[in-house]
Every structure is written in structure tokens, then in C-alpha cells.
Protein backbone atom coordinates (compact mmCIF):
# COMPACT_ATOMS: atom_id res chain seq x y z
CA UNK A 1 -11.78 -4.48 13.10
CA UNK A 2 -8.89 -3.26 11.56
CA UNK A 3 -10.53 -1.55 8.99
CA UNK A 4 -12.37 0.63 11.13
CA UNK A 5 -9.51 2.44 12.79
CA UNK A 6 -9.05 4.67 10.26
CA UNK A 7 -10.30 7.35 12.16
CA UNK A 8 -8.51 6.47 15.31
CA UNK A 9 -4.87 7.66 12.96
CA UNK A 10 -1.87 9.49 15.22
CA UNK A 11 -0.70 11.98 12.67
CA UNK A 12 2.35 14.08 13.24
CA UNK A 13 3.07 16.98 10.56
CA UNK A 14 3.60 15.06 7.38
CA UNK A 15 3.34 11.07 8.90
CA UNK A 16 1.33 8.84 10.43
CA UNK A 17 2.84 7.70 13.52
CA UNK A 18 0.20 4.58 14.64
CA UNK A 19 -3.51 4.09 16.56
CA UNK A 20 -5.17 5.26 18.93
CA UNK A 21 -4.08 1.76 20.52
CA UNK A 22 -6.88 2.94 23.88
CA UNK A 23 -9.27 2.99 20.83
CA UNK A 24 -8.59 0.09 19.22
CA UNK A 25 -8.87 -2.09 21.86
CA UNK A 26 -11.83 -0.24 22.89
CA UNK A 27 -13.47 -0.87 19.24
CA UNK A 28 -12.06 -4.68 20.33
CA UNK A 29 -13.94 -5.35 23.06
CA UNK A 30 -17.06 -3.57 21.59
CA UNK A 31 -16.80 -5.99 18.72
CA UNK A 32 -16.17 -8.87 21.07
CA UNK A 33 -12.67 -9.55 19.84
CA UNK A 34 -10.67 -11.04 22.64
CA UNK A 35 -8.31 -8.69 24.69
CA UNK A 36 -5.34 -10.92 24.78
CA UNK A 37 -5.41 -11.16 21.26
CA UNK A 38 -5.94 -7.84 20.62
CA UNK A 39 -2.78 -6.79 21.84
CA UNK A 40 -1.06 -9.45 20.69
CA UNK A 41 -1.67 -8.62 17.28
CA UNK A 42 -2.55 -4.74 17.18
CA UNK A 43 0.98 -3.13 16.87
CA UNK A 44 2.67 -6.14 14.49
CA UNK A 45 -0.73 -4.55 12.32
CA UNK A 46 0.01 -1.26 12.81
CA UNK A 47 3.50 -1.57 12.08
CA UNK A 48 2.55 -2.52 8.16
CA UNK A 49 0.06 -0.09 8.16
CA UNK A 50 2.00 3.12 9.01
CA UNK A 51 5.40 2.20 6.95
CA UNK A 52 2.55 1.77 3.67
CA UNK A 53 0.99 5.01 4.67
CA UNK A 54 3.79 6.56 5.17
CA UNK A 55 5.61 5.09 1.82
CA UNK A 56 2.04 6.31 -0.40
CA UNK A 57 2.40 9.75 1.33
CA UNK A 58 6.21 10.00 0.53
CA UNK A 59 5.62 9.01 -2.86
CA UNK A 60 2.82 11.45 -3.56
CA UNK A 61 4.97 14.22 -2.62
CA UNK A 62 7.67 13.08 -5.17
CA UNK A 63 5.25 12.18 -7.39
């Protein structure tokens, strides 16, 4: 599931600030994950995944 949020990014000018977290539990429940779950584990996800976008963006720029 979590690969297929890519296209669900929040993107302020020059960072990526999370998910579309309506989205992703959308995509959720479309792929049958469970709800409770879902949120449960969603933002400790998108936590890693914005500070490493974030870090490969910074370093591209200094790169």
C-alpha cells in the first residue's frame, strides 16, 4: 500500500511535508487493509518517508 502513495505527496516549495492521509486510508480500505491499522501505522510510515525525502532532496541541492 505504501508504495502506491507516491502520488498522494503534500509538497510545500522545496519539501515534502507528508500524505494525503484522506487518500491513504482511502487506497486502505480499497485494498482491504484494516482501518484501525491503517492509522495506527500510516504517520509512524510517513514520518521515515518524508525526513529520507527530504534528506535526498537536501543533498541533491548540495550536491
Amino acid at each position: 500500500m505504501v508504495q502506491r502513495l507516491g502520488g498522494q505527496l503534500r509538497i510545500a516549495p522545496g519539501a515534502v511535508i507528508g500524505w494525503d492521509m484522506g487518500a491513504a486510508l482511502a487506497l486502505g480500505h480499497a485494498l482491504g487493509v484494516n482501518a484501525l491499522i491503517a492509522a495506527e501505522i500510516l504517520p509512524e510510515i510517513e514520518a521515515v518517508m518524508v525526513r529520507t525525502l527530504n534528506a535526498q532532496m537536501e543533498g541533491s541541492r548540495h550536491g
